[in-house]
Protein backbone atom coordinates (compact mmCIF):
# COMPACT_ATOMS: atom_id res chain seq x y z
CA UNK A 1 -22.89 -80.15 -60.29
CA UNK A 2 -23.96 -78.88 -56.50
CA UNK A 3 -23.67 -75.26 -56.16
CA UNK A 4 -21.61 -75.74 -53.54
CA UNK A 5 -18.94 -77.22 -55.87
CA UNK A 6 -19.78 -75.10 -58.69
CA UNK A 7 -18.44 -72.13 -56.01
CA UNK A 8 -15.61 -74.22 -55.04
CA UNK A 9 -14.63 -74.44 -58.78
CA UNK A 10 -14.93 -71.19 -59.34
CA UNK A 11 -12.57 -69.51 -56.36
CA UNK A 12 -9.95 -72.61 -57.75
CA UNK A 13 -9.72 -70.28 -60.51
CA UNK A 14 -8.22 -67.04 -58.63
CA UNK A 15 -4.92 -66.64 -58.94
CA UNK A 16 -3.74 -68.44 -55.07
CA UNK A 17 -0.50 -69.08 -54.03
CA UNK A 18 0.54 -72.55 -54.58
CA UNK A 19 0.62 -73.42 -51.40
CA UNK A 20 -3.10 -72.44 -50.42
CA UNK A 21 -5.02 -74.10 -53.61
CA UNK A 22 -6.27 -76.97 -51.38
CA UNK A 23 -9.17 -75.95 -48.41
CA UNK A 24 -11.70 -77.96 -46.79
CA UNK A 25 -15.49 -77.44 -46.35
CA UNK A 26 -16.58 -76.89 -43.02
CA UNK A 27 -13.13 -77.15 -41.51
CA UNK A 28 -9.74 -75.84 -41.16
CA UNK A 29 -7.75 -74.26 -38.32
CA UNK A 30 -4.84 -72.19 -37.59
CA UNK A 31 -2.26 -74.38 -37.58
CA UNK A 32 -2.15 -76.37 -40.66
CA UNK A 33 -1.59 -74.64 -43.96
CA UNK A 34 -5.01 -74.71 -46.19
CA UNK A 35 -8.34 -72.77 -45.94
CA UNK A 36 -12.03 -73.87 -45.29
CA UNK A 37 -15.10 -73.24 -46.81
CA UNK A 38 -18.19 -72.94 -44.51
CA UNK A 39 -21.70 -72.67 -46.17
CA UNK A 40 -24.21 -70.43 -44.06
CA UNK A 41 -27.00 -71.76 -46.02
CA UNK A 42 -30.03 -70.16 -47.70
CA UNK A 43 -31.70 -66.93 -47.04
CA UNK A 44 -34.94 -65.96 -48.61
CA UNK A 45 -34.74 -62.04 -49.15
CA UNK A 46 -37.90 -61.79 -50.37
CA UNK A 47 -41.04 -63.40 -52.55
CA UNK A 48 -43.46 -61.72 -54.85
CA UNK A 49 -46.26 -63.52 -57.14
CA UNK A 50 -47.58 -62.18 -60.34
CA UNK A 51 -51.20 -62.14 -61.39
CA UNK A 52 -51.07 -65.17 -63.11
CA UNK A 53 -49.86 -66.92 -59.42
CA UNK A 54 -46.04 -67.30 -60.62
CA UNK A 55 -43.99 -66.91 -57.74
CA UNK A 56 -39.94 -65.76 -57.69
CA UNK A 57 -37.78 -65.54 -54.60
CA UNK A 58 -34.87 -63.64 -54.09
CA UNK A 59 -32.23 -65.69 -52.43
CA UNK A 60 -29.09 -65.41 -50.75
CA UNK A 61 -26.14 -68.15 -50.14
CA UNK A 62 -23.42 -66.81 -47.60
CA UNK A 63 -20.15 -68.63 -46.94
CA UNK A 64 -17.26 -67.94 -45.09
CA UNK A 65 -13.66 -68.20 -46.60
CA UNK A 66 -11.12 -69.13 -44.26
CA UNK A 67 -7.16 -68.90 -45.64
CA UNK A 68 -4.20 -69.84 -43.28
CA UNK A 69 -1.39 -67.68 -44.12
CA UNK A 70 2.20 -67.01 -42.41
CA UNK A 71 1.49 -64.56 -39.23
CA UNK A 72 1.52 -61.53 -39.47
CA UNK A 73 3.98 -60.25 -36.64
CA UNK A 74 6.59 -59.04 -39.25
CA UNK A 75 5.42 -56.03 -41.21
CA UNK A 76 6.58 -57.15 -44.77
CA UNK A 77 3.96 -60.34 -44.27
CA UNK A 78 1.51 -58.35 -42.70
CA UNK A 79 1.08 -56.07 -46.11
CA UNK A 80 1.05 -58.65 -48.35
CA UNK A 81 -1.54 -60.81 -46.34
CA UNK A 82 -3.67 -57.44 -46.39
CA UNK A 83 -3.03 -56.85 -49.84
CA UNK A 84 -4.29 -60.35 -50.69
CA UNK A 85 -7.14 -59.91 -48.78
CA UNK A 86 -8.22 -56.95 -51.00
CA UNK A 87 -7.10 -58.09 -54.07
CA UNK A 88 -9.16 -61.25 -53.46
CA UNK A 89 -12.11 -59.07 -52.92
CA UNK A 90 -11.55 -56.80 -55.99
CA UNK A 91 -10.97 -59.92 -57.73
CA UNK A 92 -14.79 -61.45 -56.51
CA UNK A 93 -16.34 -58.07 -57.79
CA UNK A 94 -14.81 -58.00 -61.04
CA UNK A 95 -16.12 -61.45 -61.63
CA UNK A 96 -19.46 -60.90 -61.15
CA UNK A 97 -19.48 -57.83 -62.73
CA UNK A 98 -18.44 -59.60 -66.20
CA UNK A 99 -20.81 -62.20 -65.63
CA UNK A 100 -18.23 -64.65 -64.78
CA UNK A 101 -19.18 -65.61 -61.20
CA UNK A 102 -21.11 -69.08 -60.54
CA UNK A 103 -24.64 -68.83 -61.58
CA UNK A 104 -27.72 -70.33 -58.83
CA UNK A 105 -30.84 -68.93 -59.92
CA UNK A 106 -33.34 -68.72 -62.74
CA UNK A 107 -31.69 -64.82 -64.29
CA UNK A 108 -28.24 -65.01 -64.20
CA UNK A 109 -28.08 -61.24 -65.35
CA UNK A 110 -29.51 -60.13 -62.15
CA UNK A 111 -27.16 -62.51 -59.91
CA UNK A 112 -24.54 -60.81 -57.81
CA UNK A 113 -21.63 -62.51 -56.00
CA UNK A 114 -20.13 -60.06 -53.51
CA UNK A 115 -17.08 -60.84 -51.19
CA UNK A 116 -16.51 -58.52 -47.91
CA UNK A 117 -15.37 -58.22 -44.16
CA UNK A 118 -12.12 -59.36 -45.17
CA UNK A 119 -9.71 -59.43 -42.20
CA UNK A 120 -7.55 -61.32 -39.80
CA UNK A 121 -9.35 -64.05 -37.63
CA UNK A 122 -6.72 -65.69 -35.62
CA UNK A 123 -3.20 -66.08 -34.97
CA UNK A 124 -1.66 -68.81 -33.96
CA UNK A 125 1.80 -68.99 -31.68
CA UNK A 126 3.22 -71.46 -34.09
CA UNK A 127 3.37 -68.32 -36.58
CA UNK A 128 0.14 -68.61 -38.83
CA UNK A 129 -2.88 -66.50 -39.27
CA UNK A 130 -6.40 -67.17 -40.07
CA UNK A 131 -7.55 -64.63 -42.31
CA UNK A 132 -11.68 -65.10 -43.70
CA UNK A 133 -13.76 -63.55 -46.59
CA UNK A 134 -17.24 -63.43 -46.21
CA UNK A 135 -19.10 -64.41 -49.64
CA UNK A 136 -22.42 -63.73 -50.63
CA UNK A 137 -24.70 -64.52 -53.82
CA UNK A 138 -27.60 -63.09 -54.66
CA UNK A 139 -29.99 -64.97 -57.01
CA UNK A 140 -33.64 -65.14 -57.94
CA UNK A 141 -35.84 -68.63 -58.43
CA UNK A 142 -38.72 -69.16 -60.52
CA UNK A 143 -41.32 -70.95 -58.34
């Protein structure tokens, strides 16, 4: 399995509405009622070798979450898209703190998955808002 669908199976398993478990990668926009997943790619943090010439990297994915929710020009919605929106965060942190996020690396009990920048993207006159999550993983490789 990819680790790009090993993430996508993993945020399947957070408690959505029913109407939001489907969402694209690489697209979605504010008028159709899904979300999108957009990869950022790999970031080397940093590298260190050992005496013996063993080399591990510290690595970063980042994605961007993108949900398309009802707008939020009525109050009621409003709260409950921004209580989503932190709940879905708490909800990222909770999982990797009991080990339960996707693993990428070579020490799963040094990976970290955080999620963070939540907020409200776009809005859409046809009454729908574009909310996005920014996730992040932190791994090490063996080399």
């Amino acid at each position: 399995m990819s680790d790009l669908e090993k993430l996508k199976e993993w945020i399947s398993t957070y408690p959505f509405p029913e109407d939001f478990r489907e969402y694209r990668i690489d697209f979605t926009d504010a008028t159709s009622p899904d979300g999108g997943l957009f990869p950022s790619g790999l970031v080397e943090l940093s590298r260190r070798r050992d005496i013996l010439g063993h080399v591990t990297v510290r690595n970063q994915y980042n994605f961007s979450l993108y949900w398309v929710l009802y707008s939020p020009k009525d109050q009621t919605i409003a709260t409950a898209n921004a209580e989503w929106l932190m709940d879905f965060q708490a909800w990222v942190q909770a999982q990797s703190a009991a080990g339960l996020a996707p693993t990428f690396g070579d020490v799963p009990r040094r990976e970290t998955m955080t999620a963070s920048n939540g907020t409200l993207f776009e809005s859409s006159e046809e009454g729908t808002a574009m909310y996005m999550v920014q996730l992040s993983a932190q791994f090490e490789k063996e080399l």
